[in-house]
N, C-alpha and C. Protein backbone atom coordinates (compact mmCIF):
# COMPACT_ATOMS: atom_id res chain seq x y z
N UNK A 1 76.83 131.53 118.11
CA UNK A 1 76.43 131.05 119.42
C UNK A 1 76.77 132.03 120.54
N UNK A 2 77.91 132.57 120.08
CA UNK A 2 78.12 133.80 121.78
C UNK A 2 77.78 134.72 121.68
N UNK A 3 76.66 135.05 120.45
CA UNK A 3 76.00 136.29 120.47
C UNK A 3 74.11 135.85 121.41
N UNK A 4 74.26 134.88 120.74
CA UNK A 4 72.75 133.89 121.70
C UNK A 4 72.80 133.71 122.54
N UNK A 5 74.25 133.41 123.81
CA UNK A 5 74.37 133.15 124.75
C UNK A 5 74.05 134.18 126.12
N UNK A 6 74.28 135.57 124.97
CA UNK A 6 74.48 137.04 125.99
C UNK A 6 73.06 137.26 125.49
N UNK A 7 72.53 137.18 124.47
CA UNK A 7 70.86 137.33 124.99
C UNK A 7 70.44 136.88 125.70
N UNK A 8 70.81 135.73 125.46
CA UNK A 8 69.68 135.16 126.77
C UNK A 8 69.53 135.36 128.29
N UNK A 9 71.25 135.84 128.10
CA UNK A 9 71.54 136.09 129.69
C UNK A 9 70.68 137.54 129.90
N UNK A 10 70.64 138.39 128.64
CA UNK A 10 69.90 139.65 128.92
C UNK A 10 68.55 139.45 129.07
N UNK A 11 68.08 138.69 128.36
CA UNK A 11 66.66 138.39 128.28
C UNK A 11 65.99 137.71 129.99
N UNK A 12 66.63 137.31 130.32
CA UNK A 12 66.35 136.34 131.40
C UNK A 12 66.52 137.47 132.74
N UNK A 13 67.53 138.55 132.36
CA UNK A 13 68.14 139.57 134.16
C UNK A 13 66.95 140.62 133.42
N UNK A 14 66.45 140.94 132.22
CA UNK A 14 65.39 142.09 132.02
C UNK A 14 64.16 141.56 132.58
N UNK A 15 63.73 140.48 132.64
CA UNK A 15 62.50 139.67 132.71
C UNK A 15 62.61 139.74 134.22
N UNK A 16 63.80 139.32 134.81
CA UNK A 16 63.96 139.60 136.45
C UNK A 16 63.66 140.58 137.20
N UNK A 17 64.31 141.69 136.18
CA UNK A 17 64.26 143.03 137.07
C UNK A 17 62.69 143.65 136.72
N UNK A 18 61.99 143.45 135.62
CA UNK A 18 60.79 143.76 135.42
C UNK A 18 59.75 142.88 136.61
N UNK A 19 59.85 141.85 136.92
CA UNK A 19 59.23 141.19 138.10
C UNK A 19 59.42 141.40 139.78
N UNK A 20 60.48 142.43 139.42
CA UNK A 20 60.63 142.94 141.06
C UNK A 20 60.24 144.20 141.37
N UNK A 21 59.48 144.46 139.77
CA UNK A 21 58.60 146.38 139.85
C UNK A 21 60.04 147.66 139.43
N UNK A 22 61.31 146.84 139.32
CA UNK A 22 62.14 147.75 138.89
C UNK A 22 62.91 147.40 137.19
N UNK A 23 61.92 148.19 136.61
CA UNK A 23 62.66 147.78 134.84
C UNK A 23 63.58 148.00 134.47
N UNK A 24 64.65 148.56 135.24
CA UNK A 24 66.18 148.51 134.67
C UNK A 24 66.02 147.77 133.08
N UNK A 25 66.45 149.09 132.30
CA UNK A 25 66.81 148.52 130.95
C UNK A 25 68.20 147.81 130.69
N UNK A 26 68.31 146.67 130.38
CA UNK A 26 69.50 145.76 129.96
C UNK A 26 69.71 145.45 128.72
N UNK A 27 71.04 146.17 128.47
CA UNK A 27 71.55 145.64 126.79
C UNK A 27 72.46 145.11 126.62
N UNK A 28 73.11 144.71 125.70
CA UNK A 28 73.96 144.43 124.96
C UNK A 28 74.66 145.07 124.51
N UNK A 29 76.37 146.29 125.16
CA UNK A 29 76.85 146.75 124.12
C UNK A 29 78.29 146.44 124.71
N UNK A 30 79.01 147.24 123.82
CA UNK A 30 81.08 147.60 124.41
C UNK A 30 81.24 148.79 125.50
N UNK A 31 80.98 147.84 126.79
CA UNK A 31 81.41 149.33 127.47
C UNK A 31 82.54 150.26 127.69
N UNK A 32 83.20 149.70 126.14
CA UNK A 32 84.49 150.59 126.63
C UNK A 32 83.64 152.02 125.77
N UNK A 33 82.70 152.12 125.20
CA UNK A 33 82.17 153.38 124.56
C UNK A 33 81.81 154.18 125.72
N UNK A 34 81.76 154.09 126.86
CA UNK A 34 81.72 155.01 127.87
C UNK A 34 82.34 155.97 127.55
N UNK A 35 81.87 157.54 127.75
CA UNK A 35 83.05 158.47 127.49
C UNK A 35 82.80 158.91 126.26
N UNK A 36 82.19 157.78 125.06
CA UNK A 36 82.89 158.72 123.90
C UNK A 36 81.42 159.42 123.36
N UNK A 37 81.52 159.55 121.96
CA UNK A 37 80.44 160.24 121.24
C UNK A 37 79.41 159.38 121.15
N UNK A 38 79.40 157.84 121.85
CA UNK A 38 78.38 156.99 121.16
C UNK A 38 77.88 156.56 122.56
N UNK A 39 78.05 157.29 124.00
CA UNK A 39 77.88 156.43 124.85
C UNK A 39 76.68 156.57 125.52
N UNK A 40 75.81 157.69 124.75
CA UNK A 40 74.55 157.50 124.69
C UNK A 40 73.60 156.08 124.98
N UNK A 41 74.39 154.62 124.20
CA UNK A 41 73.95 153.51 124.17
C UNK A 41 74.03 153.25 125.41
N UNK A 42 74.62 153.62 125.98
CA UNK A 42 75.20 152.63 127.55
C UNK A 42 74.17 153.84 128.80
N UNK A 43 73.82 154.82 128.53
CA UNK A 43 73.22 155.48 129.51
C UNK A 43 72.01 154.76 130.50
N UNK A 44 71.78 154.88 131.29
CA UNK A 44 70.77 154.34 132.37
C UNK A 44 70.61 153.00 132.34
N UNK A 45 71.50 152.44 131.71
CA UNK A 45 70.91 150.80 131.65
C UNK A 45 72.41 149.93 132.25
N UNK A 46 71.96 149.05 132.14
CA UNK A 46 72.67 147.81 132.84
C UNK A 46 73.06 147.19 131.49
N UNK A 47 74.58 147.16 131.40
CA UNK A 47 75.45 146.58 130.14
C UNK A 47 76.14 144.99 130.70
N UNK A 48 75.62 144.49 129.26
CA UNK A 48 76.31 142.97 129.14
C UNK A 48 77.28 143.48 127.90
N UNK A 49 78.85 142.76 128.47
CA UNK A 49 79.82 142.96 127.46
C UNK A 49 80.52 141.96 128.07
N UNK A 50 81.11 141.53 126.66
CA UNK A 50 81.97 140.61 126.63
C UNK A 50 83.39 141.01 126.50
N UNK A 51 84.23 140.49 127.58
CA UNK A 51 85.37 141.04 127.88
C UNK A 51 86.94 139.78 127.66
N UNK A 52 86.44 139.06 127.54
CA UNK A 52 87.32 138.10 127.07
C UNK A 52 87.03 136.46 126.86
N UNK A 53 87.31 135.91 126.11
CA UNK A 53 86.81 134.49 125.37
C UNK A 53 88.22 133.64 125.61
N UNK A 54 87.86 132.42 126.46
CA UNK A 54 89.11 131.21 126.53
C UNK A 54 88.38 129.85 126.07
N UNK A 55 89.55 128.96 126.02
CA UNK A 55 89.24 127.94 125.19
C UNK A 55 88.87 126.89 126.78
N UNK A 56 88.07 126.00 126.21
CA UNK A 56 87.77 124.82 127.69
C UNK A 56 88.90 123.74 127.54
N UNK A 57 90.27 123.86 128.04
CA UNK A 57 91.36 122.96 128.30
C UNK A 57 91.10 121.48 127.95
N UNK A 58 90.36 121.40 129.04
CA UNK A 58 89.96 119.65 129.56
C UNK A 58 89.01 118.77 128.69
N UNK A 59 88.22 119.40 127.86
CA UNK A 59 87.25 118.75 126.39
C UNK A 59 88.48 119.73 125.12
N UNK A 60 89.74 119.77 124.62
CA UNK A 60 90.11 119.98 123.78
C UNK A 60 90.42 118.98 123.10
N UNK A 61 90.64 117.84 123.81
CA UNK A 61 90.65 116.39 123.04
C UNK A 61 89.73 115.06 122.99
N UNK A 62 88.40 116.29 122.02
CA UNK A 62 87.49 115.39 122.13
C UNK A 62 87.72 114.52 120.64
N UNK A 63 86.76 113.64 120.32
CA UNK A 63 87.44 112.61 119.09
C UNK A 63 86.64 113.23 117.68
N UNK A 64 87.70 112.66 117.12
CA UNK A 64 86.96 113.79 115.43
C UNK A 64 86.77 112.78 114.42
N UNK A 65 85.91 112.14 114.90
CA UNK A 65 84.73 111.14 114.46
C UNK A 65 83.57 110.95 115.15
N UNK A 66 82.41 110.96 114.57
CA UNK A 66 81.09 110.39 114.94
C UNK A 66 80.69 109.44 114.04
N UNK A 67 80.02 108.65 115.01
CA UNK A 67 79.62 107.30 114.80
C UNK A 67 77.86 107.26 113.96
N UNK A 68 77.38 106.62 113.18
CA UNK A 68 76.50 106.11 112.77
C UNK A 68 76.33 104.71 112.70
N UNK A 69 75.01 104.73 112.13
CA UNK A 69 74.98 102.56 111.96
C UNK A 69 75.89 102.19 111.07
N UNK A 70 76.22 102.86 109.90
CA UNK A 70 76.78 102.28 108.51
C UNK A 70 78.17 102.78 108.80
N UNK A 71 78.50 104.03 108.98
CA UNK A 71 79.65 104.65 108.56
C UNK A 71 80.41 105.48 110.00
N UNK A 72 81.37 105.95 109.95
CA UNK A 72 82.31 106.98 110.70
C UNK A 72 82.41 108.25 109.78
N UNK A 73 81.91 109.29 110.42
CA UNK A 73 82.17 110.54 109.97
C UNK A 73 83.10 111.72 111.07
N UNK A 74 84.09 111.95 110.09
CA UNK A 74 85.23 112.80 110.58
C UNK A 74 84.97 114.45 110.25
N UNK A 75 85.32 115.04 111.44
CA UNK A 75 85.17 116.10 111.07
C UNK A 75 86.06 116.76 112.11
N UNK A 76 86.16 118.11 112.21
CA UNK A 76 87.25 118.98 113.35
C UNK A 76 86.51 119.02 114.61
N UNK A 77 87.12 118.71 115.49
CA UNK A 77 85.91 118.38 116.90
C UNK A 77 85.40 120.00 117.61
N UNK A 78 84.71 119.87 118.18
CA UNK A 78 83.76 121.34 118.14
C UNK A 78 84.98 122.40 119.73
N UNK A 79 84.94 123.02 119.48
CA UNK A 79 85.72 123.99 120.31
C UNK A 79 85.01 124.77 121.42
N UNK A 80 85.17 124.53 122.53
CA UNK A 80 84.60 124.66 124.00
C UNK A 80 84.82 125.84 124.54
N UNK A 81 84.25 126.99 124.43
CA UNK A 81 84.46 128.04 125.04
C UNK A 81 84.08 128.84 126.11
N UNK A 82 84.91 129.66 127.06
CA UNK A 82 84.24 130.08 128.52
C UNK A 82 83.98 131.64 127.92
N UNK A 83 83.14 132.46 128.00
CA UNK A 83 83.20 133.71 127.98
C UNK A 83 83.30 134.49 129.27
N UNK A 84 83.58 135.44 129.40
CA UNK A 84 84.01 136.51 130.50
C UNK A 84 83.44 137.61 130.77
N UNK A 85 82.25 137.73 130.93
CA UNK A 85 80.86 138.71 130.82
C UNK A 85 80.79 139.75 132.02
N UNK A 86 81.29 140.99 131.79
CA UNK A 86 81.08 141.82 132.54
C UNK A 86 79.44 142.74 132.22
N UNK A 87 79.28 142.56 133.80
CA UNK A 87 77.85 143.45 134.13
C UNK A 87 77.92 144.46 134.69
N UNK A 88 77.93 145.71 134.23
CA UNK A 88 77.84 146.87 134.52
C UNK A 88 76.89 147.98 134.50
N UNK A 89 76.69 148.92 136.08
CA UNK A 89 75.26 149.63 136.08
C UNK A 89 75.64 150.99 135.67
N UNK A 90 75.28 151.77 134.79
CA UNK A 90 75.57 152.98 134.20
C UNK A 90 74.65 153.61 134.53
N UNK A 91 74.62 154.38 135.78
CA UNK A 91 73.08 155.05 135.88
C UNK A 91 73.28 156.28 136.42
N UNK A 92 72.44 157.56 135.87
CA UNK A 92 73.42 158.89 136.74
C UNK A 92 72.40 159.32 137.01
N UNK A 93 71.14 159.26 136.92
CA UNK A 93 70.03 160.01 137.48
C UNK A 93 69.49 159.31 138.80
N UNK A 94 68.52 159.35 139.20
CA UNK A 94 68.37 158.81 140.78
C UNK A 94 67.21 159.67 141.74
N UNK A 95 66.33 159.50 142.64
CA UNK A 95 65.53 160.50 143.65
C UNK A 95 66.52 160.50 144.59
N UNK A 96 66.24 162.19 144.87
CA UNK A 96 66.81 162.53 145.99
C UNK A 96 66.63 161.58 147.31
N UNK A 97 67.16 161.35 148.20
CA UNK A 97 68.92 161.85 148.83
C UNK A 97 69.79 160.60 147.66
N UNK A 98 68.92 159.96 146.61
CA UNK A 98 69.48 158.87 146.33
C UNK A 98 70.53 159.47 145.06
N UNK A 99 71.41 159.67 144.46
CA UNK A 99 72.08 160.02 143.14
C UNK A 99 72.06 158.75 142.55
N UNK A 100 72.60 158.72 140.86
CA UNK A 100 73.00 157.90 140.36
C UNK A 100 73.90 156.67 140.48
N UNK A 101 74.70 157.25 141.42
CA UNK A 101 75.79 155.86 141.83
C UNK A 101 75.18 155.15 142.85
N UNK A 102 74.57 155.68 143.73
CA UNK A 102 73.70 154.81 144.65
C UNK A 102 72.77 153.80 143.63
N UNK A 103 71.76 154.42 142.64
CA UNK A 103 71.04 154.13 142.33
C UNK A 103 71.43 152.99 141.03
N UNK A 104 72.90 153.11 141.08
CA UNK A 104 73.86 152.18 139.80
C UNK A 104 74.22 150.71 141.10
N UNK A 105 74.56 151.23 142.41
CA UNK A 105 74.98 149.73 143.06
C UNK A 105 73.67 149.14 143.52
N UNK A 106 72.39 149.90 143.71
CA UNK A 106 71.18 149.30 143.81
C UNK A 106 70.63 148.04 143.16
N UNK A 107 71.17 148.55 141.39
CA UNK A 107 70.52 147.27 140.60
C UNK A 107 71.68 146.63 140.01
N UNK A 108 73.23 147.05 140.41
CA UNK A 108 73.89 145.93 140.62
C UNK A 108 73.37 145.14 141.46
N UNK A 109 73.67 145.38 142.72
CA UNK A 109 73.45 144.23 143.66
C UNK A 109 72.13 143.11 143.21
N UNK A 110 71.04 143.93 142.64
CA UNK A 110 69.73 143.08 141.93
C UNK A 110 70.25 142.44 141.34
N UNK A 111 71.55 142.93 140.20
CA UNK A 111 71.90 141.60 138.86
C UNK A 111 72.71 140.47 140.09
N UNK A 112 73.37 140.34 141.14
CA UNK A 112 74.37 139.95 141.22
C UNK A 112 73.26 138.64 141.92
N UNK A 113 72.27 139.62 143.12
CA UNK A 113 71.10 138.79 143.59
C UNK A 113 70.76 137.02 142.63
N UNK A 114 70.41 137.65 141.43
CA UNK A 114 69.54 137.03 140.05
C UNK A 114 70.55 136.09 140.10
N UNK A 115 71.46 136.14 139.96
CA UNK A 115 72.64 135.14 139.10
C UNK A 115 73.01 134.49 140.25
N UNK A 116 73.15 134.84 141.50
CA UNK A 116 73.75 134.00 142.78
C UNK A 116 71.75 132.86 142.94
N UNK A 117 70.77 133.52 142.83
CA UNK A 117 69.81 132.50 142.81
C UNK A 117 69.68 131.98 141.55
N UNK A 118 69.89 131.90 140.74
CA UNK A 118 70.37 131.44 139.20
C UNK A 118 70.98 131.26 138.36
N UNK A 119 71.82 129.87 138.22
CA UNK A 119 73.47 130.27 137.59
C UNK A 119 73.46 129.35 136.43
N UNK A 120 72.37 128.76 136.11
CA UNK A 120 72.25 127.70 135.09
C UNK A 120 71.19 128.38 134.22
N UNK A 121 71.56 128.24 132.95
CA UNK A 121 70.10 129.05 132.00
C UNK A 121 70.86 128.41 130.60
N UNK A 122 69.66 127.71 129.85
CA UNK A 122 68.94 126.97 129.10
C UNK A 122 67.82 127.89 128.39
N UNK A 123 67.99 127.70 127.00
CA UNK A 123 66.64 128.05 126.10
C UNK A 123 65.11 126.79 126.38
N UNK A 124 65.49 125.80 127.03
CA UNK A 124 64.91 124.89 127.01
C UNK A 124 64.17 125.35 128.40
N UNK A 125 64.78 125.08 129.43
CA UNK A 125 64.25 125.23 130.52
C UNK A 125 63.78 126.80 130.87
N UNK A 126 63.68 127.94 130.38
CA UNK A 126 63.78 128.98 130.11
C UNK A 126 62.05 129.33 130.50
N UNK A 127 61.47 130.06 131.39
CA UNK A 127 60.36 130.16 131.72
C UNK A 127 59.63 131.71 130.63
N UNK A 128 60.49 132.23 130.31
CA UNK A 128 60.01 133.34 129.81
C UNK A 128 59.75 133.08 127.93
N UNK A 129 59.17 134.25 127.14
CA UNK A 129 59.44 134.25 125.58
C UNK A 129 60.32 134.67 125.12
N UNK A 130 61.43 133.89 124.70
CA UNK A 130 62.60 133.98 124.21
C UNK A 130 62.38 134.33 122.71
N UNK A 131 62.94 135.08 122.36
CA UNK A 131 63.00 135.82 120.46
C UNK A 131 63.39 134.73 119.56
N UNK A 132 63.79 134.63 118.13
CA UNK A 132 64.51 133.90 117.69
C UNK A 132 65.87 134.39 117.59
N UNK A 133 66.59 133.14 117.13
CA UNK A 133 66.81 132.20 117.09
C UNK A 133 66.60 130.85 118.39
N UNK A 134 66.14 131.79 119.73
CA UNK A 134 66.66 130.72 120.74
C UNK A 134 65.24 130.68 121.04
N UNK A 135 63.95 130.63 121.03
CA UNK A 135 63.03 129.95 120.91
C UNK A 135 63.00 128.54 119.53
N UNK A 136 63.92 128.29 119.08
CA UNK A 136 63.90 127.03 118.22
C UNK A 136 64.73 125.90 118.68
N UNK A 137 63.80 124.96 119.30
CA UNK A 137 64.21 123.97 120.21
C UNK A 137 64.72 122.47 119.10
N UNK A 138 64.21 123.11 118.17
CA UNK A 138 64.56 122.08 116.74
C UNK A 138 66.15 122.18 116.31
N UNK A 139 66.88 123.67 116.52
CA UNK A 139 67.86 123.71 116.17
C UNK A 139 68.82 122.73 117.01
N UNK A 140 69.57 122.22 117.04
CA UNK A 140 70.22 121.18 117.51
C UNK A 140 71.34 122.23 118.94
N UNK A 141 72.38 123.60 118.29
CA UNK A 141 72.37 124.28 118.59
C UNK A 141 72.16 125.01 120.07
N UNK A 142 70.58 125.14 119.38
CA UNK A 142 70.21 125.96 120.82
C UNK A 142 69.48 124.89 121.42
N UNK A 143 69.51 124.01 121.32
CA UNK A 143 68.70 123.13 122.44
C UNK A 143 69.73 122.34 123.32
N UNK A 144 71.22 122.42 122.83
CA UNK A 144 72.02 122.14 123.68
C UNK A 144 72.38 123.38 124.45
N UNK A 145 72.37 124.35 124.15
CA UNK A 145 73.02 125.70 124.80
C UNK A 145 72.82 125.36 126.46
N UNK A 146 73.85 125.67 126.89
CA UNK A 146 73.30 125.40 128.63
C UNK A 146 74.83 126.43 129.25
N UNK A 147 74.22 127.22 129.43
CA UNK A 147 75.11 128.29 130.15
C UNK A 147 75.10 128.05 132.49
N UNK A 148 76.57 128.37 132.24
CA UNK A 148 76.36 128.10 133.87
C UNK A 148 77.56 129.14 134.34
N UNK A 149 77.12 130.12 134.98
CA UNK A 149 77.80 131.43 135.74
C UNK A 149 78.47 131.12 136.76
N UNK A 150 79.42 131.81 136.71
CA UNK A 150 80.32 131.90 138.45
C UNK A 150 81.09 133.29 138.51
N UNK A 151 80.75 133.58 139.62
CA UNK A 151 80.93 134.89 139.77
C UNK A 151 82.66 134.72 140.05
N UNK A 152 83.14 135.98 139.00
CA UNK A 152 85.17 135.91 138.92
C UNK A 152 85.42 136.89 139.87
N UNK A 153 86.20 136.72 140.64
CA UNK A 153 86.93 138.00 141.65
C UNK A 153 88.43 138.37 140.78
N UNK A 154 88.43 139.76 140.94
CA UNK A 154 89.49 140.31 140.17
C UNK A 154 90.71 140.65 141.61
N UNK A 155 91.98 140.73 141.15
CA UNK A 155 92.29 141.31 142.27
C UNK A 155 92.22 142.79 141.68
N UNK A 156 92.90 144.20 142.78
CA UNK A 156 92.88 145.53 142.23
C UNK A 156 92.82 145.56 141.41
N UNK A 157 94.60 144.87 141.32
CA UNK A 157 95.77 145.47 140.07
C UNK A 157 95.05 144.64 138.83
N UNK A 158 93.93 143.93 138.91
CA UNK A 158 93.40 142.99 137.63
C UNK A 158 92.29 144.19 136.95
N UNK A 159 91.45 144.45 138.53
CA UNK A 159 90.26 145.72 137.87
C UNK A 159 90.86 146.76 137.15
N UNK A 160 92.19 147.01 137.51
CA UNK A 160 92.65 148.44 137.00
C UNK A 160 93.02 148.10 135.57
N UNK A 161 93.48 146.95 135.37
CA UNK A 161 94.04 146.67 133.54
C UNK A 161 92.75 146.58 132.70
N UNK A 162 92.19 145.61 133.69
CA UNK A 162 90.99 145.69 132.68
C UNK A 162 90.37 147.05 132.74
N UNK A 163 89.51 147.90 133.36
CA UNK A 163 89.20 149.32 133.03
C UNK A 163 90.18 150.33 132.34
N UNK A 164 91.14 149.54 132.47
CA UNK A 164 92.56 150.45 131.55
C UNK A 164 92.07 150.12 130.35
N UNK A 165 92.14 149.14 129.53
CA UNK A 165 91.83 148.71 128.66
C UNK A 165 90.71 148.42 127.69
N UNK A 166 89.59 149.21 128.80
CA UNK A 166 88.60 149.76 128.55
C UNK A 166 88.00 151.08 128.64
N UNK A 167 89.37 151.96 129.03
CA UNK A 167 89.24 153.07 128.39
C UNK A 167 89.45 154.16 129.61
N UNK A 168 89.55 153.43 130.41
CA UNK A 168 89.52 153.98 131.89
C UNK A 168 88.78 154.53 133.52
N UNK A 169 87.33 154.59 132.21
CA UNK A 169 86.50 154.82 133.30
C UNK A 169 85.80 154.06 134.09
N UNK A 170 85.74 153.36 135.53
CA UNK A 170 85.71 152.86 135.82
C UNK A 170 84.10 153.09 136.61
N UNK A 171 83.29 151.96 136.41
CA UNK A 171 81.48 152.10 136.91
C UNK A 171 81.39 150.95 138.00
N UNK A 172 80.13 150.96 138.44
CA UNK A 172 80.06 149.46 139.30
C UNK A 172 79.95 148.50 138.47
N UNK A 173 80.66 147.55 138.93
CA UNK A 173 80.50 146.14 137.63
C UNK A 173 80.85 145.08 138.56
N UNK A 174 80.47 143.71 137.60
CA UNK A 174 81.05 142.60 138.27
C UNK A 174 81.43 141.56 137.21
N UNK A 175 82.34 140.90 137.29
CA UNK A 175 82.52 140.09 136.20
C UNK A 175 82.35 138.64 136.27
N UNK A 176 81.46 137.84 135.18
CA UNK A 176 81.62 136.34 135.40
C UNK A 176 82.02 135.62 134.18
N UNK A 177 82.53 134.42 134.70
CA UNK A 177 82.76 133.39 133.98
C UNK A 177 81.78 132.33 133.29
N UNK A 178 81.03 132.64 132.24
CA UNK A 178 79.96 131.78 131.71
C UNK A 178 80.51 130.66 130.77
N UNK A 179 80.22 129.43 131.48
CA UNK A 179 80.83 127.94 130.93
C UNK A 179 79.14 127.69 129.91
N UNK A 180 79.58 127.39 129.29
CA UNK A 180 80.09 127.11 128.04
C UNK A 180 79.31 127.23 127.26
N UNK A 181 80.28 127.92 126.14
CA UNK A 181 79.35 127.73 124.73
C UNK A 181 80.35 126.95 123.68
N UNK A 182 79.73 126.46 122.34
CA UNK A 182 80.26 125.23 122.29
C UNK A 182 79.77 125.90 120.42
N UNK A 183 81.35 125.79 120.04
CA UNK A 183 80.82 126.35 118.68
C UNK A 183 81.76 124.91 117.38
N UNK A 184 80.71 125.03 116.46
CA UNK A 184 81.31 123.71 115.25
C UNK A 184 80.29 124.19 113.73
N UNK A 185 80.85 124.35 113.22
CA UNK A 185 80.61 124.05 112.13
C UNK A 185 79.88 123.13 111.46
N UNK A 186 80.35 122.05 112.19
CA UNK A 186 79.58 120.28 111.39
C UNK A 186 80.17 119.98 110.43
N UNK A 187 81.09 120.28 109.83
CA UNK A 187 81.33 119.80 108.06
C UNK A 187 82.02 118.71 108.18
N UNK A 188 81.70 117.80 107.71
CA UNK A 188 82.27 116.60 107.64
C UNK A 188 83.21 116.43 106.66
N UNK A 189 84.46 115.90 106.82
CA UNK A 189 85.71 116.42 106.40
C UNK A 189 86.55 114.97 105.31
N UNK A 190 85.23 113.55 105.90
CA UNK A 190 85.79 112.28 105.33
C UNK A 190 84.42 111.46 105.37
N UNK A 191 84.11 110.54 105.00
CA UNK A 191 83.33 109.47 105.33
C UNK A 191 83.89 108.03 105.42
N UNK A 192 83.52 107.57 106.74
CA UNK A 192 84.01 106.03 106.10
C UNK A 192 83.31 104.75 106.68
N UNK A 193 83.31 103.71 105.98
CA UNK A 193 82.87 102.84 106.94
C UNK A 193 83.33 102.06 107.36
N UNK A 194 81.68 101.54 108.37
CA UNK A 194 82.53 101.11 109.65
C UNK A 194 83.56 100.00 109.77
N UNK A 195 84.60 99.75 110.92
CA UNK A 195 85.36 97.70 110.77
C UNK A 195 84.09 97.26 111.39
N UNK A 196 83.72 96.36 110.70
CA UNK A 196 82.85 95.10 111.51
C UNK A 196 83.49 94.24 111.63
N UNK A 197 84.76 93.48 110.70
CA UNK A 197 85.58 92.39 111.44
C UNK A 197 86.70 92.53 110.97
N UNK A 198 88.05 91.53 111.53
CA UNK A 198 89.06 91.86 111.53
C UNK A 198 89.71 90.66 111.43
N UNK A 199 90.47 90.37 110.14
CA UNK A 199 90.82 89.21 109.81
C UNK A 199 92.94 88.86 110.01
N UNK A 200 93.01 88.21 110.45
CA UNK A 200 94.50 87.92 110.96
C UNK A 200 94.94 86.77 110.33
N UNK A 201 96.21 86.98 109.06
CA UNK A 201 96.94 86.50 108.70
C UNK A 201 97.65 85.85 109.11
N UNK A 202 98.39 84.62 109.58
CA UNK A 202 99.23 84.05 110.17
C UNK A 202 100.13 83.25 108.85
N UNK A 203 101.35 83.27 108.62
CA UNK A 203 102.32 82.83 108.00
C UNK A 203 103.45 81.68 108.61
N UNK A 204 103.76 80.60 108.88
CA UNK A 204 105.00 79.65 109.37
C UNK A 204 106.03 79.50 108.25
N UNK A 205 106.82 80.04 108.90
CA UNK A 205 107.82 80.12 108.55
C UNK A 205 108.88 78.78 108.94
N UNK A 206 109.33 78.17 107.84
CA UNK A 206 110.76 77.17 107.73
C UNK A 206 111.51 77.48 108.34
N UNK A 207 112.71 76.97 109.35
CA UNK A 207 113.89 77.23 109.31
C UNK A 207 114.77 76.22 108.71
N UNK A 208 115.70 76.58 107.88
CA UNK A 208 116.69 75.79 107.91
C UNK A 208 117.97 75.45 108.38
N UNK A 209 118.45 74.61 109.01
CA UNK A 209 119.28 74.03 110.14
C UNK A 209 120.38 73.84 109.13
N UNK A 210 121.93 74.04 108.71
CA UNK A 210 122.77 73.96 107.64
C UNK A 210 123.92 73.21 108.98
C-alpha cells in the first residue's frame, strides 16, 4: 500500500504539471542518491521520497474482531500509518538569466501550489488514468485508499539532520505529512460464533441457624 500511495501522489502532481504546459518529470526515487554514481535517476525531475513512516496513535486500539450474520472473526487489527514524503526539485539546467536553482524553486513552488489546492486524493475520485493496481476499484484496498496532505515545517536544526542523513546535500524541498495509509493482511486468526442469548443461573442457598 505505501508504494500505491506515492504513485498516486506522482501520478496526480505529473498530470498537474503537464496541464499547466510545464512537464516537469516526477518520480519516485531515494534522494539520498544525490551525489553518488546512480544519481543520474534524480536529475531534472521532481523526486517523491519517503523519509519516514509513524504509526496513527489514536486508531491503535481498534477491535480485533469483525462481525458477520453467523459468526465473529478475529484477526490482528489493521495498522494506521502517516508517511513523511519529501518533494524535491533537482534541476540544473534552465534559460538564461534563469539557472537551474531558479528553475528548481519555480516547479517547487508549482508542487507546493498543487497540494495547497489539493490535499485529499483517492483512486476513486481521481480524474485522471491511473495504472494498475490503483485503477481496480474492486480491490477492497484501493478503493479505500484516501490520502490527505499537510504541509510539515521543519525547524533549521530539523532540515539539517534530516539532509545529514541524507547524505548532505541539500536541494529545494518541502516535506509533508500524508495521513493515511492503512495496511492488514486480513488473516483471520479464530472463528466464532455469535452470543445470541445469555442464560443466568440462579442457586438459593440454606442457611443454617445452630
Amino acid at each position: 500500500m505505501i508504494e500505491n500511495a506515492l504513485i498516486l501522489l506522482r501520478e496526480e502532481l505529473s498530470s498537474y504539471m503537464t496541464a499547466l504546459g510545464d512537464p516537469a518529470s516526477v518520480v519516485i526515487e531515494n534522494i539520498s542518491l544525490l551525489g553518488s554514481d546512480k544519481d543520474d535517476l534524480l536529475r531534472e525531475n521532481l523526486v517523491i521520497s519517503l523519509v519516514n513512516i509513524e504509526q496513527e496513535n489514536s486508531l491503535k486500539n481498534a477491535p480485533v474482531y469483525q462481525k458477520n450474520e453467523i459468526s465473529a472473526i478475529y484477526e490482528n487489527p489493521p495498522i494506521h500509518l502517516n508517511l513523511y514524503v519529501l518533494v524535491s526539485a533537482n534541476f540544473t539546467s534552465g534559460t538564461p538569466p534563469n539557472n537551474g536553482y531558479l528553475l528548481a524553486l519555480k516547479r517547487l513552488s508549482l508542487a507546493i501550489k498543487f497540494f495547497q489546492g489539493r490535499s485529499v486524493f483517492t483512486p476513486a475520485s481521481s480524474t485522471i488514468s491511473l495504472p494498475a493496481p490503483l485503477n481496480d476499484l474492486s480491490n477492497p484496498e484501493i478503493n479505500s485508499l484516501r490520502l490527505v496532505l499537510e504541509l510539515y515545517s521543519l525547524s533549521f536544526e530539523q532540515v539539517n539532520h534530516l539532509w545529514g542523513s541524507l547524505g548532505g546535500r541539500q536541494i529545494p524541498s518541502v516535506l509533508y505529512k500524508v495521513r493515511m495509509v492503512t495496511i492488514s493482511e486480513r488473516k483471520a486468526l479464530r472463528e466464532a460464533p455469535l452470543i445470541e442469548e445469555i442464560h443466568i443461573q440462579t442457586q438459593k442457598y440454606q442457611q443454617t441457624i445452630l
